[in-house]
Protein backbone atom coordinates (compact mmCIF):
# COMPACT_ATOMS: atom_id res chain seq x y z
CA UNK A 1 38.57 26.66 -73.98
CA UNK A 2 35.44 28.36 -74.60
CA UNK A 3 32.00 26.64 -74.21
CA UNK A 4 28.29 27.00 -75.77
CA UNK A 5 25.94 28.15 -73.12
CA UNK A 6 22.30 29.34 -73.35
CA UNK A 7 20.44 31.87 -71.20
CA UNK A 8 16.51 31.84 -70.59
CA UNK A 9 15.42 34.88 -68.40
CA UNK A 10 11.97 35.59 -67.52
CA UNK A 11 11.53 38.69 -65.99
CA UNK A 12 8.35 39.56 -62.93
CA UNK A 13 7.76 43.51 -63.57
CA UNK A 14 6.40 46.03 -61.46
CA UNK A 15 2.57 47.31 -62.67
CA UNK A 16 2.74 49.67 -65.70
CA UNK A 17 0.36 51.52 -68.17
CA UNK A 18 2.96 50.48 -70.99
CA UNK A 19 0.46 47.79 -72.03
CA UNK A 20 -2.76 50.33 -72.10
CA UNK A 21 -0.73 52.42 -73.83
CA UNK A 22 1.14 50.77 -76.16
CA UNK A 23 3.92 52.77 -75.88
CA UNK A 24 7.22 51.29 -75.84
CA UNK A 25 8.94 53.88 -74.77
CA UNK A 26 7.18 52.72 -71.59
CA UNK A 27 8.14 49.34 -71.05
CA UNK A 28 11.26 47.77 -69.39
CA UNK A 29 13.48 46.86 -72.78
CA UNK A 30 14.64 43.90 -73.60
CA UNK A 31 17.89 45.17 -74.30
CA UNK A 32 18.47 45.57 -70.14
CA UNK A 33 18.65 41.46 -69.84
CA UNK A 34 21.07 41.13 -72.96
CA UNK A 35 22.95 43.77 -71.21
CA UNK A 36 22.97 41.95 -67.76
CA UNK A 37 24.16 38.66 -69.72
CA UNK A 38 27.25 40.42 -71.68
CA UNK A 39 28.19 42.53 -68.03
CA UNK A 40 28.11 38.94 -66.74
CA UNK A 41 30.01 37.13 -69.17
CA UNK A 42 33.13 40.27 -69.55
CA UNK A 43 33.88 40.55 -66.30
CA UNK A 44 36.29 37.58 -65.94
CA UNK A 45 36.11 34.16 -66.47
CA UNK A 46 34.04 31.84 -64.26
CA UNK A 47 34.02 28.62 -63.42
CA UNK A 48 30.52 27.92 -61.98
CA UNK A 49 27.32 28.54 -63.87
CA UNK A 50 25.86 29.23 -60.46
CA UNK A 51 28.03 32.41 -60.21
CA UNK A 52 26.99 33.21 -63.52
CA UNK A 53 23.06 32.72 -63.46
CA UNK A 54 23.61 35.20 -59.80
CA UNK A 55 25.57 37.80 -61.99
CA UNK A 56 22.68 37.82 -64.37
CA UNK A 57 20.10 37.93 -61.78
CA UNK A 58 21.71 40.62 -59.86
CA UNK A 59 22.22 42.33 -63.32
CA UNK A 60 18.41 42.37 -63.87
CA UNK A 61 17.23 43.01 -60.52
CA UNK A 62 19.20 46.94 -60.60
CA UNK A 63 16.39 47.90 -62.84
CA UNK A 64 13.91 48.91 -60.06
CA UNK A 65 10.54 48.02 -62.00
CA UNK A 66 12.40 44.52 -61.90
CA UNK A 67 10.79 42.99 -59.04
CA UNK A 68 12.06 39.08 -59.59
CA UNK A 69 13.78 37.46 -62.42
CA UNK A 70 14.28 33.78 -62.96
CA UNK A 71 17.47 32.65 -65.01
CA UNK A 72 18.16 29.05 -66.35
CA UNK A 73 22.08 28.68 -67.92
CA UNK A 74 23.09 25.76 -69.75
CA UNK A 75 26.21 24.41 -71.13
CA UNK A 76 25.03 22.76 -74.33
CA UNK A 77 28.31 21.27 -75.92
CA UNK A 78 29.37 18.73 -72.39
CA UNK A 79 26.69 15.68 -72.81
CA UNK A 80 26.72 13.76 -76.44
CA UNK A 81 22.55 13.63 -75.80
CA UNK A 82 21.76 17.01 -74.23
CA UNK A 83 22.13 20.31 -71.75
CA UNK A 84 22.45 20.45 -68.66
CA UNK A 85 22.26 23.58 -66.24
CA UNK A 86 21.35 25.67 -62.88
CA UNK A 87 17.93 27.34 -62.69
CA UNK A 88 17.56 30.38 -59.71
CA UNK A 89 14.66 32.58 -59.02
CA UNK A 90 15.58 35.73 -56.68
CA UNK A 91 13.26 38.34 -55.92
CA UNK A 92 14.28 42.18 -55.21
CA UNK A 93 11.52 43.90 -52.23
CA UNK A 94 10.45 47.11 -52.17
CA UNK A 95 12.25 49.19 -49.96
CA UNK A 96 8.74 49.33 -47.81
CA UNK A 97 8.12 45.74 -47.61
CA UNK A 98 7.01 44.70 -44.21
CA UNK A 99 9.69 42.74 -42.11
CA UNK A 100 9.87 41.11 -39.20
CA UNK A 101 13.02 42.62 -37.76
CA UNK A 102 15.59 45.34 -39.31
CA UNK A 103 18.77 43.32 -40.60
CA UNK A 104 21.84 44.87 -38.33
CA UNK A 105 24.78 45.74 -40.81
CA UNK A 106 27.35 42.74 -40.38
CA UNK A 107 30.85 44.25 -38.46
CA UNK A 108 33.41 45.03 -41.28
CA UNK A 109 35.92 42.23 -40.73
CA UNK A 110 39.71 43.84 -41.09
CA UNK A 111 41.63 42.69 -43.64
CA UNK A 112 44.39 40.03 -42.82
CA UNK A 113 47.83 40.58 -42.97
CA UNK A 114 48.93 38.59 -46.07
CA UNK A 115 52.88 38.75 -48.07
CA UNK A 116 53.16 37.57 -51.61
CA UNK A 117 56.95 36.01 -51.43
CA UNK A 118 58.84 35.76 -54.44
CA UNK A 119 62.58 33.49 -54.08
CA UNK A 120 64.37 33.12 -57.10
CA UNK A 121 65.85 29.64 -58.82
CA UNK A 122 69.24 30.47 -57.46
CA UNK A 123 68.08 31.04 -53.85
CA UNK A 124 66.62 27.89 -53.46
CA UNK A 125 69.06 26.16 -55.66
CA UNK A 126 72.03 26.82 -53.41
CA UNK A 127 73.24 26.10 -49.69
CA UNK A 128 71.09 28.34 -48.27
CA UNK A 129 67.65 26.92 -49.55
CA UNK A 130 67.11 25.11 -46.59
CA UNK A 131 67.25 28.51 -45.00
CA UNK A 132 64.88 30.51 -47.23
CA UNK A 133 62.43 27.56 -46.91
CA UNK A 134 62.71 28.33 -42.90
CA UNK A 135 61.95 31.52 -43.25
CA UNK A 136 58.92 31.06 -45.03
CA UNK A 137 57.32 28.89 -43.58
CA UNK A 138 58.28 30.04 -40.04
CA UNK A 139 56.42 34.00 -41.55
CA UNK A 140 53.67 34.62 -38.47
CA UNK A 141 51.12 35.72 -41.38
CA UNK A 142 49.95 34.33 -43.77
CA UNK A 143 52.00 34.17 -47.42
CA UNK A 144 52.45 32.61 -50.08
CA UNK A 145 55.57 31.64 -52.59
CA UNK A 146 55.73 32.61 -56.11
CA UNK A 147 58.54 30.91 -58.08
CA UNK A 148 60.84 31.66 -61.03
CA UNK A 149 61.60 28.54 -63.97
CA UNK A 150 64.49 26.84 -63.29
CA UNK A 151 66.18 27.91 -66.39
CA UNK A 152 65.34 31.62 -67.56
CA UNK A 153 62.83 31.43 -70.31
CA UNK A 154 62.71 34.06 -73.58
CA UNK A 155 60.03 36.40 -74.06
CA UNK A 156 56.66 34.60 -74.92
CA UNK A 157 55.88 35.68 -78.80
CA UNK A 158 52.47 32.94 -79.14
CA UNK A 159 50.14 31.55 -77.01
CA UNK A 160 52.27 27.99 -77.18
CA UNK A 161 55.37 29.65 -75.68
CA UNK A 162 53.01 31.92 -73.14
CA UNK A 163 51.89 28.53 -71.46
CA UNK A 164 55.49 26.29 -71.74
CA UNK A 165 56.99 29.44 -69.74
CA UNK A 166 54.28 28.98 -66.80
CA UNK A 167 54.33 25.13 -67.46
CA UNK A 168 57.99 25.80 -66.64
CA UNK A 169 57.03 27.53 -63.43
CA UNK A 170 54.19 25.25 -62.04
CA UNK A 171 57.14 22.00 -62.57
CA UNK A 172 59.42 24.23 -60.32
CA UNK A 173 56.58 24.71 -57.78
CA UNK A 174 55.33 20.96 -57.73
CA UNK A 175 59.19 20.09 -57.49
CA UNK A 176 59.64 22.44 -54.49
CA UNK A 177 56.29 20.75 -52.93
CA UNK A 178 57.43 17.35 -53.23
CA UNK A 179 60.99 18.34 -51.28
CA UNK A 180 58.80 20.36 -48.47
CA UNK A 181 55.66 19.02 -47.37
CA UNK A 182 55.08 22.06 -45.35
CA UNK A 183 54.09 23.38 -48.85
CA UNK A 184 51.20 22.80 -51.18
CA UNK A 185 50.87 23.84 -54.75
CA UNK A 186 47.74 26.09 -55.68
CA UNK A 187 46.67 26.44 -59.38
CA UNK A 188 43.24 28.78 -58.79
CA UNK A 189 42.03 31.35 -56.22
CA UNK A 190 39.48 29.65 -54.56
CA UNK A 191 42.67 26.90 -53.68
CA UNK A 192 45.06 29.78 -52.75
CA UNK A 193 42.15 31.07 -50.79
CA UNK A 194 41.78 27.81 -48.50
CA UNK A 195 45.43 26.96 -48.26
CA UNK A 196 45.77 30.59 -46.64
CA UNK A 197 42.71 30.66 -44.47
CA UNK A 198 43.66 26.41 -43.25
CA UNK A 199 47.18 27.85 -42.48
CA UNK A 200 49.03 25.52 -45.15
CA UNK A 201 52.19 27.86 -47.27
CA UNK A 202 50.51 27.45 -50.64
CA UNK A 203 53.05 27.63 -53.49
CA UNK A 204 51.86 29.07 -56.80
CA UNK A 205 51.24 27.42 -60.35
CA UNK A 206 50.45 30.17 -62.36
CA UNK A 207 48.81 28.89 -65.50
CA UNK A 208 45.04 28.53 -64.53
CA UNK A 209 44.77 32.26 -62.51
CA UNK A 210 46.67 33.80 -65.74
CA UNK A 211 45.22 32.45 -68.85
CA UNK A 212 41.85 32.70 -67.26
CA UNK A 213 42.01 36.28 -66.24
CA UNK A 214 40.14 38.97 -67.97
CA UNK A 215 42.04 41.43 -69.03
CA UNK A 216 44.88 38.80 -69.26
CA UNK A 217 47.82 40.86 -68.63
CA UNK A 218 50.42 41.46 -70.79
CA UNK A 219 53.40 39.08 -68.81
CA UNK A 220 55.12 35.72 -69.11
CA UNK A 221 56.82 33.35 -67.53
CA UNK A 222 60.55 35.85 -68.70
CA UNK A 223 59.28 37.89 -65.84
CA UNK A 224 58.33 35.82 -62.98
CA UNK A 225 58.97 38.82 -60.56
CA UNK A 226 56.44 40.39 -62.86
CA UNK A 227 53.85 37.42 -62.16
CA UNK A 228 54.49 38.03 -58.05
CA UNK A 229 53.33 41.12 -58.43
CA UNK A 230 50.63 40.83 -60.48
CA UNK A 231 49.23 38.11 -58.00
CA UNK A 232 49.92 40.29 -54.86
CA UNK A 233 48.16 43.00 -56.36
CA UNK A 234 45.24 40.52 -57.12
CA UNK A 235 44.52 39.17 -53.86
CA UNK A 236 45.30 42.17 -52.24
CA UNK A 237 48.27 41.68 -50.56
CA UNK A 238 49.32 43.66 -47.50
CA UNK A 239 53.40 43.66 -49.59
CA UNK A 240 55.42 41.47 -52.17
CA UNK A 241 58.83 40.28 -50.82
CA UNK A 242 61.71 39.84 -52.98
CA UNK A 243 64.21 37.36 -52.81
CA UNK A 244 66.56 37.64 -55.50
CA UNK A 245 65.16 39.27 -57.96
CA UNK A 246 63.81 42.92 -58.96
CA UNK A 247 60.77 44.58 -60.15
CA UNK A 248 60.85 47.15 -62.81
CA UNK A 249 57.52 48.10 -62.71
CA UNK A 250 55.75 47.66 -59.51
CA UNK A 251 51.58 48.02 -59.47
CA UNK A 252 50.08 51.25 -58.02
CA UNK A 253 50.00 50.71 -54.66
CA UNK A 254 51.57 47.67 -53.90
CA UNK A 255 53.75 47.58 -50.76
CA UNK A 256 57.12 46.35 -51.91
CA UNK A 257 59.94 45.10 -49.71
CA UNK A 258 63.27 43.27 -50.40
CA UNK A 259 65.26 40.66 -48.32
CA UNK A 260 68.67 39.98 -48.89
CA UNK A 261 68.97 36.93 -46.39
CA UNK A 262 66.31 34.72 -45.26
CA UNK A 263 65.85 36.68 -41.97
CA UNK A 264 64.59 39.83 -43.77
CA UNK A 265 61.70 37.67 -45.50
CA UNK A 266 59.26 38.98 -42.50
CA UNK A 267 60.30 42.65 -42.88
């Protein structure tokens, strides 16, 4: 659902002769913060207004006669008798600003090892689902389970059908969670994120990550393999794992394995 927000930015500038002048060829345009808002607001959706006041701020601060920038965002349409908001000030030194000690550059931590497993309805449907469940959970990296609906949906034509396909999904997930505690249903990144980092086998609902994204891409809930991928490729997956079910179309560069029995889930 979108939302009424309002931006205030007031911008600290480096000394000029714009003003002597009055040239306004001269002076930092306006145009650069409206620009820095719109950057902001396309990139994807957020959830935080804090992320989005940084965005702006960050936005601002590239111009280098920028030298700090405050930004206040509010949401005007959640209280019946006013806004409410974040305010941040963040200030951009000069390259030959005096300091204390040089920062060292922080170690480049590697990337972990992560799988994107995808087990279709019949899999965990039959004898062997105890099995496949195993598997998963036992994987010595971290992963986590992408589902298919538990009766094959048709081609979303309308936003209505687009979101009863991945309701359809997210009931076979919270199903699957409620017969194995070892798993734990995750509707948005920042859950997927902790479930993997606390060591918990997060399962996916699909509906917040994929209506929110920006582009949304072009799949539905007739393609669940599709929706695996599109997650692995999002969270940047070391491989997708499939379990039943194919891929036409795998992303660019997207590792992508298949297991036929619930040994072969961990390559």
């Amino acid at each position: 659902m979108s939302q009424r927000v309002r931006f205030n930015v007031v911008l600290e500038v480096a000394h000029h002769v714009a003003a002597q002048d009055d040239d306004v060829d001269k002076v930092l345009s306006y145009e650069m913060i409206v620009e820095a808002i719109e950057a902001a607001l396309s990139e994807e959706r957020l959830n935080l207004l804090e992320t989005l006041a940084e965005r702006v701020a960050a936005g601002c601060l590239a111009d280098r006669r920028a030298l700090r920038v405050f930004v206040r965002v509010e949401k005007l349409d959640r209280l019946p008798d006013g806004t409410f908001g974040v305010e941040i000030m963040r200030v951009r030194l000069p390259e030959d600003a005096p300091r204390l000690r040089a920062a060292p550059e922080p170690p480049a931590a590697p990337a972990p090892r992560m799988l994107v497993v995808h087990i279709a309805p019949p899999l965990l449907a039959g004898p062997a689902a105890a099995a496949w469940l195993d598997a998963f959970a036992g994987l010595p990296v971290p992963a986590a389970l992408t589902l298919g609906p538990a009766a094959p949906q048709p081609p979303a034509r309308a936003e209505g059908a687009l979101r009863i396909g991945l309701l359809a999904i997210e009931a076979a997930a919270w199903a699957l969670a409620d017969r194995d505690p070892r798993l734990v249903v995750v509707s948005a990144r920042s859950e997927l994120d902790w479930a993997l980092k606390s060591g918990r086998r997060p399962v996916w609902a699909p509906v917040k990550m994929l209506t929110d994204a920006l582009p949304r891409p072009v799949l539905d809930a007739s393609d669940p393999a599709g929706l695996a991928a599109w997650l692995a490729a999002g969270i940047g997956a070391e491989a997708l794992v499939l379990a039943g079910a194919d891929l036409a179309d795998p992303p660019e560069g997207l590792a992508l394995r298949r297991a036929g029995r619930p040994a072969e889930l961990g390559g």
